[in-house]
Protein backbone atom coordinates (compact mmCIF):
# COMPACT_ATOMS: atom_id res chain seq x y z
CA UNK A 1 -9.89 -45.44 -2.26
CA UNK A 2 -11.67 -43.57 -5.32
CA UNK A 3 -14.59 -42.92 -2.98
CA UNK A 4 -12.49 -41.46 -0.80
CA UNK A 5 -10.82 -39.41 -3.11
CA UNK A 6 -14.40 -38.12 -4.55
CA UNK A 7 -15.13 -37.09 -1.25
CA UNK A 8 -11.99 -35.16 -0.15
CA UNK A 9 -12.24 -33.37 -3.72
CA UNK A 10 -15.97 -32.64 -3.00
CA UNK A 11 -15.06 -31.28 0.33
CA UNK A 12 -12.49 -28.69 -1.56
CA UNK A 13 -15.25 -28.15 -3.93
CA UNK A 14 -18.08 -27.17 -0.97
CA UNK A 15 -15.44 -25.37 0.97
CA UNK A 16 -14.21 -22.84 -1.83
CA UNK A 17 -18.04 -22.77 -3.27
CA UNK A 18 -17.18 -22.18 -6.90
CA UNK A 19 -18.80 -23.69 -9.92
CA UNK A 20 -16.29 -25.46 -11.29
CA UNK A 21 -14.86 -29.17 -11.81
CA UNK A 22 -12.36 -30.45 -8.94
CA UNK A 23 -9.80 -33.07 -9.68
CA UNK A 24 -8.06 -35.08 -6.79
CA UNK A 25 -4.49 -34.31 -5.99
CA UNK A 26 -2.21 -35.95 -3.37
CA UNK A 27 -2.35 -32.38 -1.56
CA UNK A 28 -6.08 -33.09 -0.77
CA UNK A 29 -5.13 -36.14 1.19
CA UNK A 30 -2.32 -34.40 2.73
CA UNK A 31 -4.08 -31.60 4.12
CA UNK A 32 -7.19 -33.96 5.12
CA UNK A 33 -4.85 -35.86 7.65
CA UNK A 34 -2.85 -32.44 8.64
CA UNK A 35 -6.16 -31.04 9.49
CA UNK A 36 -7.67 -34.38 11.50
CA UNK A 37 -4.05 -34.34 13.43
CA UNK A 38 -4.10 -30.75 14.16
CA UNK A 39 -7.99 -30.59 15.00
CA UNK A 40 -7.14 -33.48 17.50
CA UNK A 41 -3.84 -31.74 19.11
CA UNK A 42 -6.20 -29.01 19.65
CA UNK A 43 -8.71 -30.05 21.17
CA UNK A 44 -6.49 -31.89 23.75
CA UNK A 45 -5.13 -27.95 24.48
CA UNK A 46 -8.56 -26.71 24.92
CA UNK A 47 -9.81 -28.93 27.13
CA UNK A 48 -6.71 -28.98 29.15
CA UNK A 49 -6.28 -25.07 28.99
CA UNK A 50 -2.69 -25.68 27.86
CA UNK A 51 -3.00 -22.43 25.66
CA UNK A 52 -1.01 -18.95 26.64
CA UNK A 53 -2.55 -15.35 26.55
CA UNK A 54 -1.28 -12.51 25.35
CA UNK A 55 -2.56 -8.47 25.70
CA UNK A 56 -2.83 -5.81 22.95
CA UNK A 57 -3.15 -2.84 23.65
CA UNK A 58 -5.69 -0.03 22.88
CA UNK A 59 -4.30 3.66 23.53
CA UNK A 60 -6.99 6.51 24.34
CA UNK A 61 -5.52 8.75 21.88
CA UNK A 62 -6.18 11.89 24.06
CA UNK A 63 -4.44 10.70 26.83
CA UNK A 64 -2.15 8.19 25.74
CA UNK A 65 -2.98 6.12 28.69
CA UNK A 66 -3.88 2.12 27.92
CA UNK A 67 -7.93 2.08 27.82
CA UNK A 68 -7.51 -1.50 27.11
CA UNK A 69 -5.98 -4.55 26.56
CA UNK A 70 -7.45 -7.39 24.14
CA UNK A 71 -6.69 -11.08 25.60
CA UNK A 72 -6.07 -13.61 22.79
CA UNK A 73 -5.64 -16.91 23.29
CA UNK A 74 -1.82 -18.40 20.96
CA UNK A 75 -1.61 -21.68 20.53
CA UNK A 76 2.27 -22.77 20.59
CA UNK A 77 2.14 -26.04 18.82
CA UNK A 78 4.96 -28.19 18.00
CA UNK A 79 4.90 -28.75 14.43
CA UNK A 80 3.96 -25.26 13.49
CA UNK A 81 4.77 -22.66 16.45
CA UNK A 82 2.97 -19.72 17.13
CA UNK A 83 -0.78 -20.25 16.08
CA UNK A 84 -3.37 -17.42 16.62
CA UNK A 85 -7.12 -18.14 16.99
CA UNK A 86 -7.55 -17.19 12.89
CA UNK A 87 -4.59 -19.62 12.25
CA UNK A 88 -5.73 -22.61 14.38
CA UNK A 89 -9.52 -22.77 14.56
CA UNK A 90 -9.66 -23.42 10.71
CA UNK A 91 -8.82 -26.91 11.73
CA UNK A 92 -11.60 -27.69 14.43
CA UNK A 93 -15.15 -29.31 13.48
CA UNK A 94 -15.95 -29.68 16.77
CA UNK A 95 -18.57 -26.61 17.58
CA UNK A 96 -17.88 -26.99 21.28
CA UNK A 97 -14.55 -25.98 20.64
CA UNK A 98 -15.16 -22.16 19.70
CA UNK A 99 -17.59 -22.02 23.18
CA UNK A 100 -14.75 -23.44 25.63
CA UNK A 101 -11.73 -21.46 24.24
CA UNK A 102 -13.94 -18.27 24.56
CA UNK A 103 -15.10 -19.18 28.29
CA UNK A 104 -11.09 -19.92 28.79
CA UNK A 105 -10.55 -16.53 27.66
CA UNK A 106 -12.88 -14.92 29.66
CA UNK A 107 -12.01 -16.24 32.68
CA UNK A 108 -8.54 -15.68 32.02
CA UNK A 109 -9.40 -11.53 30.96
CA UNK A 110 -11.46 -11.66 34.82
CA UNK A 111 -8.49 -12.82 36.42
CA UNK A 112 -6.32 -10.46 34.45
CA UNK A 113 -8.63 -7.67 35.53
CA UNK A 114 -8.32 -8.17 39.06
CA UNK A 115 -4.91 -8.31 39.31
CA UNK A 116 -4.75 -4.94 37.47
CA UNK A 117 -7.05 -3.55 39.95
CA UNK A 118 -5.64 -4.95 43.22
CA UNK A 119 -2.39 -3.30 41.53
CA UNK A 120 -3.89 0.19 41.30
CA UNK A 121 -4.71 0.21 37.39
CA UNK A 122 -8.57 -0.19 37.72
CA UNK A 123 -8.86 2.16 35.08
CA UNK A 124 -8.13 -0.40 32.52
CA UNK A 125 -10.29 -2.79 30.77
CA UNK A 126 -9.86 -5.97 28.93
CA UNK A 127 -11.41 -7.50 25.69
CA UNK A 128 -11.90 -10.40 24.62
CA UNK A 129 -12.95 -12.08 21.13
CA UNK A 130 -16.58 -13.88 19.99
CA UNK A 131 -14.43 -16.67 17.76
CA UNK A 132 -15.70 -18.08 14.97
CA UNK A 133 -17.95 -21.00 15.02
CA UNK A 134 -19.08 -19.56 18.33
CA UNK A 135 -23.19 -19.55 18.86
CA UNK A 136 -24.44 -18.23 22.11
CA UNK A 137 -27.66 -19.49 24.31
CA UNK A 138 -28.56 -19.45 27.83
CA UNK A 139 -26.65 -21.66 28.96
CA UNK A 140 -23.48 -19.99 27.58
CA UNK A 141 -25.30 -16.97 29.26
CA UNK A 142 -24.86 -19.02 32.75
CA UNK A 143 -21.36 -19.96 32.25
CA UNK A 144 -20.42 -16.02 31.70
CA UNK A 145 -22.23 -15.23 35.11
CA UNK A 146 -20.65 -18.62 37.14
CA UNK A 147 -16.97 -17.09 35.73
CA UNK A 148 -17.81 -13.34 37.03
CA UNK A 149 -18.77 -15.31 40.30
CA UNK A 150 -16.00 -17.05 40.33
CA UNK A 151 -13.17 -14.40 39.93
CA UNK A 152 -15.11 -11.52 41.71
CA UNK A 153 -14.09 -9.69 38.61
CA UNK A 154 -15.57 -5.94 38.13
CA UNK A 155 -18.18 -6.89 34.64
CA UNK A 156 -17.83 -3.04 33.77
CA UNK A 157 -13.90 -3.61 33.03
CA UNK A 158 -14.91 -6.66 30.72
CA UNK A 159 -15.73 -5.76 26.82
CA UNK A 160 -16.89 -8.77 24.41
CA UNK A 161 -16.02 -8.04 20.91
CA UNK A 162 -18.29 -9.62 18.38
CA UNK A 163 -17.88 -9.25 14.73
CA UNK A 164 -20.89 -7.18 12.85
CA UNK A 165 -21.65 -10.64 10.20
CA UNK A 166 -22.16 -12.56 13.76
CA UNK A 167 -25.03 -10.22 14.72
CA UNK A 168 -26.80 -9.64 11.52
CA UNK A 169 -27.01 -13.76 10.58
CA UNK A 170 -29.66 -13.65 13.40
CA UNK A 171 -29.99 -10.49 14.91
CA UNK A 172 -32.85 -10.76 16.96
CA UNK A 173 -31.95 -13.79 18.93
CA UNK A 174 -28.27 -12.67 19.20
CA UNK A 175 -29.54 -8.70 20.48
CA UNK A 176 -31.53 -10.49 22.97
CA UNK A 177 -28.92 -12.99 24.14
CA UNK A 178 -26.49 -10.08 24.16
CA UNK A 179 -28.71 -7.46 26.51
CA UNK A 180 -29.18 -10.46 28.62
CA UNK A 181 -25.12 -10.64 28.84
CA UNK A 182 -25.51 -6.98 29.52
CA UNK A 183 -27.57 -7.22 31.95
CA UNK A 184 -23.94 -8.96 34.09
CA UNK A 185 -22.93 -5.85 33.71
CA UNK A 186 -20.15 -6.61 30.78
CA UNK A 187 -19.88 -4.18 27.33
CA UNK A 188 -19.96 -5.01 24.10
CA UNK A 189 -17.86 -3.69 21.23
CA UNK A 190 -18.73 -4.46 17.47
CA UNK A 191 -15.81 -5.42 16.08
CA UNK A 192 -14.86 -5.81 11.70
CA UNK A 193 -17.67 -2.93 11.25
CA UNK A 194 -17.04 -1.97 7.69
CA UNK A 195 -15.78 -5.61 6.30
CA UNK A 196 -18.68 -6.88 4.34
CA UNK A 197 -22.41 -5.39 4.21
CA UNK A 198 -22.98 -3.23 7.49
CA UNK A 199 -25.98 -2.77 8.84
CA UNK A 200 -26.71 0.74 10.58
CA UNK A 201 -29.73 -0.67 12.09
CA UNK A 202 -27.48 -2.86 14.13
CA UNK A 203 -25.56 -0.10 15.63
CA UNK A 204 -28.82 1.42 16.79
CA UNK A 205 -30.21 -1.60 18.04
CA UNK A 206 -27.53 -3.54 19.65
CA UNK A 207 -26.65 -2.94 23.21
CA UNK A 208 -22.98 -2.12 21.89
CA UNK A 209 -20.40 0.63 23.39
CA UNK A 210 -17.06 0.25 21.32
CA UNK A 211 -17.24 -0.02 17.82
CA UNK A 212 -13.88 -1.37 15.82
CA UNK A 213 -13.29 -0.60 12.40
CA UNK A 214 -12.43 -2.99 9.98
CA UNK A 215 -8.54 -3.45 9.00
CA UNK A 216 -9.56 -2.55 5.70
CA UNK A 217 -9.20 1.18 6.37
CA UNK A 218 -5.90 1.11 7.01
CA UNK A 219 -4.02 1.27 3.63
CA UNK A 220 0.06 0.87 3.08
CA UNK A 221 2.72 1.84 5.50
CA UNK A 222 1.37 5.42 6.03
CA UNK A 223 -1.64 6.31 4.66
CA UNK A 224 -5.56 5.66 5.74
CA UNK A 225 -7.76 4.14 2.88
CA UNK A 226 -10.59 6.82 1.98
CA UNK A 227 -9.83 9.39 4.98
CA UNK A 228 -13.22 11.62 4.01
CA UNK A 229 -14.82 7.72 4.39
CA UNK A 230 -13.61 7.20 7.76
CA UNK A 231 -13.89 10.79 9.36
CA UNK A 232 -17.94 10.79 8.17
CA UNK A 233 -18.27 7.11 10.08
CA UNK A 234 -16.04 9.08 13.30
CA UNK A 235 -18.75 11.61 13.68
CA UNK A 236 -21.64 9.35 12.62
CA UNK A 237 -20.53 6.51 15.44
CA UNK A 238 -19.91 9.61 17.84
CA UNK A 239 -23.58 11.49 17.26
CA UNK A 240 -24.63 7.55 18.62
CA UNK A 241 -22.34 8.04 21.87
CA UNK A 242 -20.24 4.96 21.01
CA UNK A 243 -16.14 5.35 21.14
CA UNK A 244 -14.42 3.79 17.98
CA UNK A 245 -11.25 1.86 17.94
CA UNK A 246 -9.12 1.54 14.60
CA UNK A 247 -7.11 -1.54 14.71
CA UNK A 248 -3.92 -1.99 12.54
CA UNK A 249 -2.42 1.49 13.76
CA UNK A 250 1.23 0.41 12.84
CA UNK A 251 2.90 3.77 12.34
CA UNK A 252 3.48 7.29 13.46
CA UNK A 253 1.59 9.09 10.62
CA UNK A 254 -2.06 6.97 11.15
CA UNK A 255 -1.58 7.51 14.93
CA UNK A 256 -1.86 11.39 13.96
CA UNK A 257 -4.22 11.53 11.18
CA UNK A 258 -6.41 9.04 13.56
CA UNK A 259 -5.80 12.18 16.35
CA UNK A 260 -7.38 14.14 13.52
CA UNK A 261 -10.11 12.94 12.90
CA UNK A 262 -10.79 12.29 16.35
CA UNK A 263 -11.22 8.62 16.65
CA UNK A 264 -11.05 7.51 20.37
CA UNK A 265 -8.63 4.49 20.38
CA UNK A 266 -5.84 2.49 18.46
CA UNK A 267 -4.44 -0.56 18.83
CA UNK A 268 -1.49 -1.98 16.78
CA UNK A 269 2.21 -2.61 16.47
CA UNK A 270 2.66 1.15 17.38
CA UNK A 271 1.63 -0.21 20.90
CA UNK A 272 3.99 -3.35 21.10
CA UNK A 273 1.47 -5.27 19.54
CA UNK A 274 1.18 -8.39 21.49
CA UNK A 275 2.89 -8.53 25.07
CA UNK A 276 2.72 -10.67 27.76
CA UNK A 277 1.54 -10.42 31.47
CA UNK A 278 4.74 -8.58 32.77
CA UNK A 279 5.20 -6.24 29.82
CA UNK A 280 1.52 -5.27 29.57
CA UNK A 281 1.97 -4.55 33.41
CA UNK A 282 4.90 -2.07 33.00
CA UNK A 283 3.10 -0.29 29.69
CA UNK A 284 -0.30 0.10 32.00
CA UNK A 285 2.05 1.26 35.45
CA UNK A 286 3.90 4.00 32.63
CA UNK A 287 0.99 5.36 30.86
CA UNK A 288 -1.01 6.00 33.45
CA UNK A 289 2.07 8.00 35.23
């Protein structure tokens, strides 16, 4: 039992990385056997694809039409409700897990896309998220071109969003696994650019299209952290042909300062947030009226 006990406070210790001494608590115990029990429940979801989907949308702010909708996968678990992937990954070890919810996803966002098109909205795209823990090889390159096979889905319509930090812990192999994704004909958009130490070199070498800013920018209820900030990286992201998307666009006031400046796209509660199939449906059939 005191074995045990080092090790669960070591694990706190290695997970927060501080220099500092780490006494056992009942609490460490408690969330060890929450975490096993949830990592287990979810697994069992993954693997059976017992998960829902839901659509955000991204508004072309000229227009006002839906450019896009993002697909993420919710977790509705028992104990604890609605989980999102940032809620419920946390509590997987397994690194397969990250690779099969994202291939879930995608095949779910190709499915999604050609029911949107059969409809008469081929205009619109869908995105989907790199999740953490996620690594990408050939083989994950195969099972991206066996789903587009599978759901005849158009690969232009299909965006992957992969966070900047994911890119620049090995950028060469991930630029080359990612122009080999490219070559399928699916986009890329580099998403949390402006969260930790960005690279510029990465915008110029990646084989990216979309490029979302970091939540960080937006700032209160109204306001838009640093707006001199964020209109230089507008124009600078423009003068490399790439269309920027500003997430976290809850209110009225950033949707016009956002016009301003002349970003391309916003997605956020503004746009009913999260929706499912038959709402995202009826938002795509009105805005593009």
């Amino acid at each position: 039992l005191l074995t045990l006990n080092v090790r669960l406070a070591l694990s706190q210790a290695i997970s927060e990385g501080e220099q500092k001494v780490y006494f056992y608590k009942d609490s460490l115990a408690e969330e060890a056997i929450k975490k096993m029990e949830l990592s287990a429940e979810l697994n069992q979801a993954v693997e059976n694809n017992a998960l829902s989907y839901l659509c955000g949308a991204q508004t072309d702010l000229k227009t006002g039409a839906i450019a896009c909708f993002e697909i993420i996968p919710v977790w509705e678990c028992e104990r604890f409700g609605r989980l999102y992937p940032a809620d419920y990954l946390k509590y997987t070890e397994d690194t397969q897990i990250p690779k099969k919810l994202f291939l879930n996803t995608l095949k779910e966002a190709c499915e999604k896309q050609k029911l949107f098109e059969t409809s008469g909205y081929d205009k619109t795209c869908f995105q989907i998220p790199f999740f953490a823990g996620q690594s990408m090889d050939d083989e994950f390159v195969k099972a991206i071109y066996n789903i587009l096979e599978q759901t005849d889905a158009t690969p232009s319509k299909i965006l992957i969003s992969i966070p900047e930090e994911v890119i620049l812990q090995n950028t060469n192999s991930a630029i080359a696994l990612m122009r080999k994704i490219e070559k399928l004909g699916i986009r890329f958009s580099l998403d949390d650019f402006g969260s930790g130490s960005s690279s510029l070199k990465t915008l110029i070498k990646a084989p990216i299209s979309h490029v979302r800013l970091s939540t960080d920018f937006i700032d209160g209820e109204t306001r838009i952290n640093d707006e001199q900030l964020l209109s230089s990286l507008i124009t600078l992201i423009h003068s490399w042909k790439l269309k920027l998307v500003v997430s976290g666009v809850d209110y009225k006031e950033q949707e016009t300062l956002l016009k301003k400046l002349h970003a391309d796209y916003a997605q956020g509660m503004l746009y009913n947030g999260y929706m499912n199939d038959e709402i995202a449906m009826q938002i795509a059939r009105i805005s593009q009226k």
